[in-house]
N, C-alpha and C. Protein backbone atom coordinates (compact mmCIF):
# COMPACT_ATOMS: atom_id res chain seq x y z
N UNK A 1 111.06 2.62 186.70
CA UNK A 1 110.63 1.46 186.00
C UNK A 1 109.82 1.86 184.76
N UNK A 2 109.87 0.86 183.52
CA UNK A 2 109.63 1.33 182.37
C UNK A 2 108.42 0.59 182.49
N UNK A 3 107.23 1.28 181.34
CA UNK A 3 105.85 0.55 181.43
C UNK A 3 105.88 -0.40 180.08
N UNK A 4 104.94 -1.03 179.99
CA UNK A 4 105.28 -1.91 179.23
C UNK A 4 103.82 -1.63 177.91
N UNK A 5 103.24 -0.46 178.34
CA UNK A 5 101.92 -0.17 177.21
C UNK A 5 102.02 0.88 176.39
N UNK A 6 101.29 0.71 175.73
CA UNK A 6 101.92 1.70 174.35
C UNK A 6 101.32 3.06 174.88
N UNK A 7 101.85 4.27 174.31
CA UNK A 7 101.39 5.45 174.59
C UNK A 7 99.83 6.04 174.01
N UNK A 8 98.91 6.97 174.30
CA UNK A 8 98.08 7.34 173.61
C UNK A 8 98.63 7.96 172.08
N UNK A 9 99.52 8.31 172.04
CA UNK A 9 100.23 9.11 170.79
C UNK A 9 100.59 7.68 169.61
N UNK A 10 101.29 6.96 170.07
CA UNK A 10 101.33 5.72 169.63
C UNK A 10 100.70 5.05 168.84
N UNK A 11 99.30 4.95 169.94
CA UNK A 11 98.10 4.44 169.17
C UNK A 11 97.17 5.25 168.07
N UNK A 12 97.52 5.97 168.32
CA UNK A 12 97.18 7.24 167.23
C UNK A 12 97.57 7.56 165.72
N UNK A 13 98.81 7.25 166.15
CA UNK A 13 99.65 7.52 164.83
C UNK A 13 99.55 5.63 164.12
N UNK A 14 99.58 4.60 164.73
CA UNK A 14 98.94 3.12 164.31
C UNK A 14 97.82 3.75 163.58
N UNK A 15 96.86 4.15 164.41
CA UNK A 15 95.03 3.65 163.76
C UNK A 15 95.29 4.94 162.16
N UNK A 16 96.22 5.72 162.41
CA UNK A 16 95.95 6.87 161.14
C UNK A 16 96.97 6.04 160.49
N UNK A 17 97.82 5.47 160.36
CA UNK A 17 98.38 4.77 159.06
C UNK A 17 97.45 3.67 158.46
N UNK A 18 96.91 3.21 159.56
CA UNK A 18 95.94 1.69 159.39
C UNK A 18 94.61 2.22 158.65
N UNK A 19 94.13 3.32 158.49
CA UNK A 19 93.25 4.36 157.96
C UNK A 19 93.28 4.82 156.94
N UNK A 20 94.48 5.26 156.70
CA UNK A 20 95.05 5.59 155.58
C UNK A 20 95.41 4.65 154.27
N UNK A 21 96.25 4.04 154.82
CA UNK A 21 96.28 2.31 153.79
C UNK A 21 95.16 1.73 153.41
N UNK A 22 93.56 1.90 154.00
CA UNK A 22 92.29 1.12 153.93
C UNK A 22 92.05 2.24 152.91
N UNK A 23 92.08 3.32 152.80
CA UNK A 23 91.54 4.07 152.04
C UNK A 23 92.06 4.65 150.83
N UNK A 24 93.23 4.10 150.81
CA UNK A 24 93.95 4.19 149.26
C UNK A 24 93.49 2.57 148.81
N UNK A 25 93.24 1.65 150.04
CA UNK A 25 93.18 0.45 149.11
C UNK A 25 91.62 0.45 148.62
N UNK A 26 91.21 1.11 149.14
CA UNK A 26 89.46 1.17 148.55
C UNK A 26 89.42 2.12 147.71
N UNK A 27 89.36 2.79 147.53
CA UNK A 27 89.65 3.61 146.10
C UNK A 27 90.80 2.95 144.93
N UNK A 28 91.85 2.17 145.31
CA UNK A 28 92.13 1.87 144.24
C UNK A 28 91.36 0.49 143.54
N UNK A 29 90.59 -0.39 144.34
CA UNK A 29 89.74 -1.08 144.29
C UNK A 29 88.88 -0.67 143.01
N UNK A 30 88.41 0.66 143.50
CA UNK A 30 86.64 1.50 142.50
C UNK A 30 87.74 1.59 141.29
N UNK A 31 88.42 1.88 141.01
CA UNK A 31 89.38 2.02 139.88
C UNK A 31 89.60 0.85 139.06
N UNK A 32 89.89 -0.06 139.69
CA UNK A 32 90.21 -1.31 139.02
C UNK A 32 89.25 -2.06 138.40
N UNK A 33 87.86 -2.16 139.16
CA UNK A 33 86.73 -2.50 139.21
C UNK A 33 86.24 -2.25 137.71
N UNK A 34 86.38 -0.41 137.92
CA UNK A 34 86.00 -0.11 137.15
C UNK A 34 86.28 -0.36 135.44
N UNK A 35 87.50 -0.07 135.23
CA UNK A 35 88.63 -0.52 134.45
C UNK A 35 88.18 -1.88 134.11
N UNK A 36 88.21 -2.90 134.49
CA UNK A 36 87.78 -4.58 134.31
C UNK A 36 86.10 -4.35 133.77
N UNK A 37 85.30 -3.80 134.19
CA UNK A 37 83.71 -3.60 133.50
C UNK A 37 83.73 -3.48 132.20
N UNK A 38 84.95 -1.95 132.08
CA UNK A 38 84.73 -1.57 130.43
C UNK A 38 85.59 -2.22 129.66
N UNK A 39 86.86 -3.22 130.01
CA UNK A 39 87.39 -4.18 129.52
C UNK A 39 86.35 -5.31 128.62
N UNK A 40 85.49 -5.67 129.97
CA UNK A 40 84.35 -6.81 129.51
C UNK A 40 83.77 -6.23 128.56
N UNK A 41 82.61 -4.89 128.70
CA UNK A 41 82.16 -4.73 128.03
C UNK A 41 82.97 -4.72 126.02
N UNK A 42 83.81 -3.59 126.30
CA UNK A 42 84.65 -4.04 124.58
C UNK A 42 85.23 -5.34 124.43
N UNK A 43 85.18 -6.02 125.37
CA UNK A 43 85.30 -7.71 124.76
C UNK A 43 84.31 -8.28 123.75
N UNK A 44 83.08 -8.28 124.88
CA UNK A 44 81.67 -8.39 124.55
C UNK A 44 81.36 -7.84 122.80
N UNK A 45 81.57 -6.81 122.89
CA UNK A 45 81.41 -5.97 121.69
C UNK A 45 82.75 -6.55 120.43
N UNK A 46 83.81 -6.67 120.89
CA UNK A 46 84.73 -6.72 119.39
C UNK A 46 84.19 -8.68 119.05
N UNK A 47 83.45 -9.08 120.20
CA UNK A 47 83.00 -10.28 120.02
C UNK A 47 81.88 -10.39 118.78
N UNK A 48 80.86 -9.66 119.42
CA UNK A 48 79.72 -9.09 118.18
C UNK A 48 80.24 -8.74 117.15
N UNK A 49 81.03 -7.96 117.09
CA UNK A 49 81.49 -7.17 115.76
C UNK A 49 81.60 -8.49 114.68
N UNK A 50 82.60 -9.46 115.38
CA UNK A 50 83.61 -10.22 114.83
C UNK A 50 82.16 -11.00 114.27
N UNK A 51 81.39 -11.57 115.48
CA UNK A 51 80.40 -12.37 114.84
C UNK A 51 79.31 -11.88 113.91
N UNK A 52 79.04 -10.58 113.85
CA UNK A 52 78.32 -9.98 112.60
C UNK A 52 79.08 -10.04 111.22
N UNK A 53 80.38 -10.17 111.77
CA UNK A 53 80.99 -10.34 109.88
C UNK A 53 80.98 -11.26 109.61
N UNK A 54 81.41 -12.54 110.59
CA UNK A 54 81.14 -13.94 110.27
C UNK A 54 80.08 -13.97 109.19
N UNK A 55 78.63 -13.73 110.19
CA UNK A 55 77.36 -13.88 109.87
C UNK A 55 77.30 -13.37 108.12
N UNK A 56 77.55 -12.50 107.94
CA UNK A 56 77.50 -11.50 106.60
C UNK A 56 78.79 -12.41 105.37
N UNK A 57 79.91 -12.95 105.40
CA UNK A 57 80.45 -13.43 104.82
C UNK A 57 79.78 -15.35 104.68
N UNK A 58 79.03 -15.37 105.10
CA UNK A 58 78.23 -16.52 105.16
C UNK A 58 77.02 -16.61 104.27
N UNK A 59 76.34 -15.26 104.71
CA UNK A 59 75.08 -15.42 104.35
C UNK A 59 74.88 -13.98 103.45
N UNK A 60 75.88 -13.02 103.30
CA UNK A 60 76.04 -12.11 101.91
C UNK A 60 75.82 -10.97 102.55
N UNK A 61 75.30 -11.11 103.42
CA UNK A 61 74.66 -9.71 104.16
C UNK A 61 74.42 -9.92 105.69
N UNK A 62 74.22 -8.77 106.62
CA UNK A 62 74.02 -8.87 108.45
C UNK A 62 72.60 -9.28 108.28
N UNK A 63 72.13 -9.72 109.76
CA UNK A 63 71.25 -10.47 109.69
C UNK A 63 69.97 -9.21 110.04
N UNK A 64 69.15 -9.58 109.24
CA UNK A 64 67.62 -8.91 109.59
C UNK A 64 67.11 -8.51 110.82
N UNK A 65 66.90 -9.79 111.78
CA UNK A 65 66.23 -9.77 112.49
C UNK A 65 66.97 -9.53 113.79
N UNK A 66 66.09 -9.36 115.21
CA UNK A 66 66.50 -8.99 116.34
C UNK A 66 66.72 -10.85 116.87
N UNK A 67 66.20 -11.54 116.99
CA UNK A 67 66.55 -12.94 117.26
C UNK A 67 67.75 -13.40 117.03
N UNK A 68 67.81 -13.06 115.57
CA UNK A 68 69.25 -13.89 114.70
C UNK A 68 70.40 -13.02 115.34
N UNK A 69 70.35 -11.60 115.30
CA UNK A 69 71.48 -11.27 115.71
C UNK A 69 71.81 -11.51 117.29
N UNK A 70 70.52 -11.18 118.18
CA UNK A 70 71.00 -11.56 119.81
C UNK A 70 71.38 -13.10 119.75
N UNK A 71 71.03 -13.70 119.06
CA UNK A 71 71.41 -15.56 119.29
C UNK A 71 73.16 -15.03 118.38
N UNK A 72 73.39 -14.22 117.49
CA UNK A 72 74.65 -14.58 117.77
C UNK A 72 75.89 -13.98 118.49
N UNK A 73 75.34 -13.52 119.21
CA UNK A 73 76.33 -12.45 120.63
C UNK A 73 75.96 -13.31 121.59
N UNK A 74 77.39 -13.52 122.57
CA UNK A 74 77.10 -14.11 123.49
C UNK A 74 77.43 -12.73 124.34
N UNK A 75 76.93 -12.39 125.74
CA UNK A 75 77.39 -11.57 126.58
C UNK A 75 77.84 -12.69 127.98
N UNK A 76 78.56 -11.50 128.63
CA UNK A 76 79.23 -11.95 130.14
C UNK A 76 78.44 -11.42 130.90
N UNK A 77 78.25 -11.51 132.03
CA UNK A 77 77.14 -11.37 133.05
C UNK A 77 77.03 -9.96 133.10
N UNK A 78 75.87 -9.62 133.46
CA UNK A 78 76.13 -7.72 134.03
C UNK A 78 76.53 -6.73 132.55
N UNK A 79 76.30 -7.56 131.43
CA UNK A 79 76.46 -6.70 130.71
C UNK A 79 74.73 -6.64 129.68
N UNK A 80 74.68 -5.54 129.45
CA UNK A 80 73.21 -4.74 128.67
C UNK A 80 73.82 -4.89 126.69
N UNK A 81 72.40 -5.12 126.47
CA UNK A 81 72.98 -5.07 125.19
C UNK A 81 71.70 -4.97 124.35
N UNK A 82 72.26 -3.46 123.12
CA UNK A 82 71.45 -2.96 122.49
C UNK A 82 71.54 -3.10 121.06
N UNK A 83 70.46 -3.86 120.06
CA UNK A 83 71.65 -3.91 118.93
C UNK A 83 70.79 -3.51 117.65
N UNK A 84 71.26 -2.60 117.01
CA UNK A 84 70.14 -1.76 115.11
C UNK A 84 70.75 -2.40 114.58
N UNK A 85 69.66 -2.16 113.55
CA UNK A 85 69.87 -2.28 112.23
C UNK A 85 69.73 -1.45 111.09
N UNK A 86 70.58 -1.50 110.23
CA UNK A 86 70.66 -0.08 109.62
C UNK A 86 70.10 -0.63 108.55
N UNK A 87 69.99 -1.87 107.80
CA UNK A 87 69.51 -2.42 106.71
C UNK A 87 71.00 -3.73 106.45
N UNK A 88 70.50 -4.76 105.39
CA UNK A 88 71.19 -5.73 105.03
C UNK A 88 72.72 -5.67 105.23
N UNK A 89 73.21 -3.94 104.87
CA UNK A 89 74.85 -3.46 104.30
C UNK A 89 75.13 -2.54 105.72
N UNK A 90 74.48 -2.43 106.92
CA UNK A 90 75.11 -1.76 108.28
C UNK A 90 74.40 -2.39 109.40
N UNK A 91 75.47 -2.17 110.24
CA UNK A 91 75.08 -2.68 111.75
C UNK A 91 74.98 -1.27 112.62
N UNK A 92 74.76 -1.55 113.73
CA UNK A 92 75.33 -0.68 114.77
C UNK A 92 74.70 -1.32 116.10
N UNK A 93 75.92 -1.67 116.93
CA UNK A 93 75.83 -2.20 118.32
C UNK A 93 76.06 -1.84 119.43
N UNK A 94 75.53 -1.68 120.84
CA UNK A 94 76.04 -0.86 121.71
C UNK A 94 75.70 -1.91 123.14
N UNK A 95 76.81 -1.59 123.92
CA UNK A 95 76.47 -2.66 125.01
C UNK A 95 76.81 -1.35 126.15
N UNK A 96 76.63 -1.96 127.19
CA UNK A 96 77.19 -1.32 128.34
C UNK A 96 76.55 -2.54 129.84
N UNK A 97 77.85 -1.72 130.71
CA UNK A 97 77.40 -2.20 132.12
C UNK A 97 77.73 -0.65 132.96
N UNK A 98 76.92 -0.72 133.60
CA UNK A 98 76.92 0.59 134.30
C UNK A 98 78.32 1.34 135.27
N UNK A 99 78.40 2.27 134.69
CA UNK A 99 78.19 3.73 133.78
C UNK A 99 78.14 3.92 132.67
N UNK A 100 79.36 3.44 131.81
CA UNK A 100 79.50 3.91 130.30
C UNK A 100 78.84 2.75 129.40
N UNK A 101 78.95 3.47 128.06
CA UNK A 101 78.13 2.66 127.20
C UNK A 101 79.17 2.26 125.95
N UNK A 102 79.28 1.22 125.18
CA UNK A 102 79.96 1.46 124.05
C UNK A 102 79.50 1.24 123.00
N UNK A 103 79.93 1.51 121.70
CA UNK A 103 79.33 0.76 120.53
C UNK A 103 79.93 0.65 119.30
N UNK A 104 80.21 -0.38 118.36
CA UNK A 104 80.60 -1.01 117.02
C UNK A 104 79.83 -0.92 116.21
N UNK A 105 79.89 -0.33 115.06
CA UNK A 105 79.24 -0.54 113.31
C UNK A 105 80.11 -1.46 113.02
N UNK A 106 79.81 -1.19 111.58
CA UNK A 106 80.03 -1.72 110.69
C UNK A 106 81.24 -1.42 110.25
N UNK A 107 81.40 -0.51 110.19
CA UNK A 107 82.57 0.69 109.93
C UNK A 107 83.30 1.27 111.12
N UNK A 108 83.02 0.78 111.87
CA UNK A 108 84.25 1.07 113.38
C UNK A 108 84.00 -0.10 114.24
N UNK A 109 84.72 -1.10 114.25
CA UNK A 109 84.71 -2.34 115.20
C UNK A 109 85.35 -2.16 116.26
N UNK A 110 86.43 -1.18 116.10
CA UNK A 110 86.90 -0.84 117.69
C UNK A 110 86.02 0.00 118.35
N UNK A 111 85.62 -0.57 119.56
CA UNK A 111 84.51 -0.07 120.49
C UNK A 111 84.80 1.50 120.68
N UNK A 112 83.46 2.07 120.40
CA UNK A 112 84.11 3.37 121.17
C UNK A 112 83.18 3.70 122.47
N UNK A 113 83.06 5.30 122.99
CA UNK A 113 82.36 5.11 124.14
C UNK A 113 81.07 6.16 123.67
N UNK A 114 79.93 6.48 124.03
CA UNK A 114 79.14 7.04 123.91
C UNK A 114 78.70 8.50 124.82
């Protein structure tokens, strides 16, 4: 007569596939995660960029102060944001969410990394 329960070998070779699959799916998780942060963040940033030229084709020049320019960046949650001034004729902006950092002048609006 045949039994009707699974073998110890059986269950073995189940829990190590079921193990295995959890742990490619969690690591590809930290990957993706990650990937989507520094997405936001150079959003964030070609956002600034865009709105510092606004600002400057408006008013002739980037803005002076630390007020005027944070009131015109908006950020997305979880993101840090650092922003110089080089004088009236340069910017330079840098945001990050943790790990990497990025940052836009005046003269390079595509984000780079730091």
């Amino acid at each position: 007569m045949k039994s009707k329960a699974f073998t110890i070998i059986e269950l073995v070779v189940v829990i190590t596939v079921i193990g295995i699959l959890a742990t490619i799916t969690v690591v590809g998780y930290g990957n993706w995660r990650q990937s989507v942060d520094e997405s936001v963040v150079k959003s964030d940033l070609q956002a600034a960029a865009a709105a510092m030229e606004n600002y400057r084709s408006f008013n002739g020049g980037y803005p002076a102060d630390d007020n005027t320019r944070l009131n015109l960046i908006k950020l997305s949650p979880g993101v840090s944001l650092s922003s110089y001034q080089g004088g009236s004729s340069y910017y330079w902006i840098c945001a990050s969410k943790y790990p990497k950092m990025y940052c836009v002048t005046n003269t390079q609006t595509t984000p780079y990394s730091t």
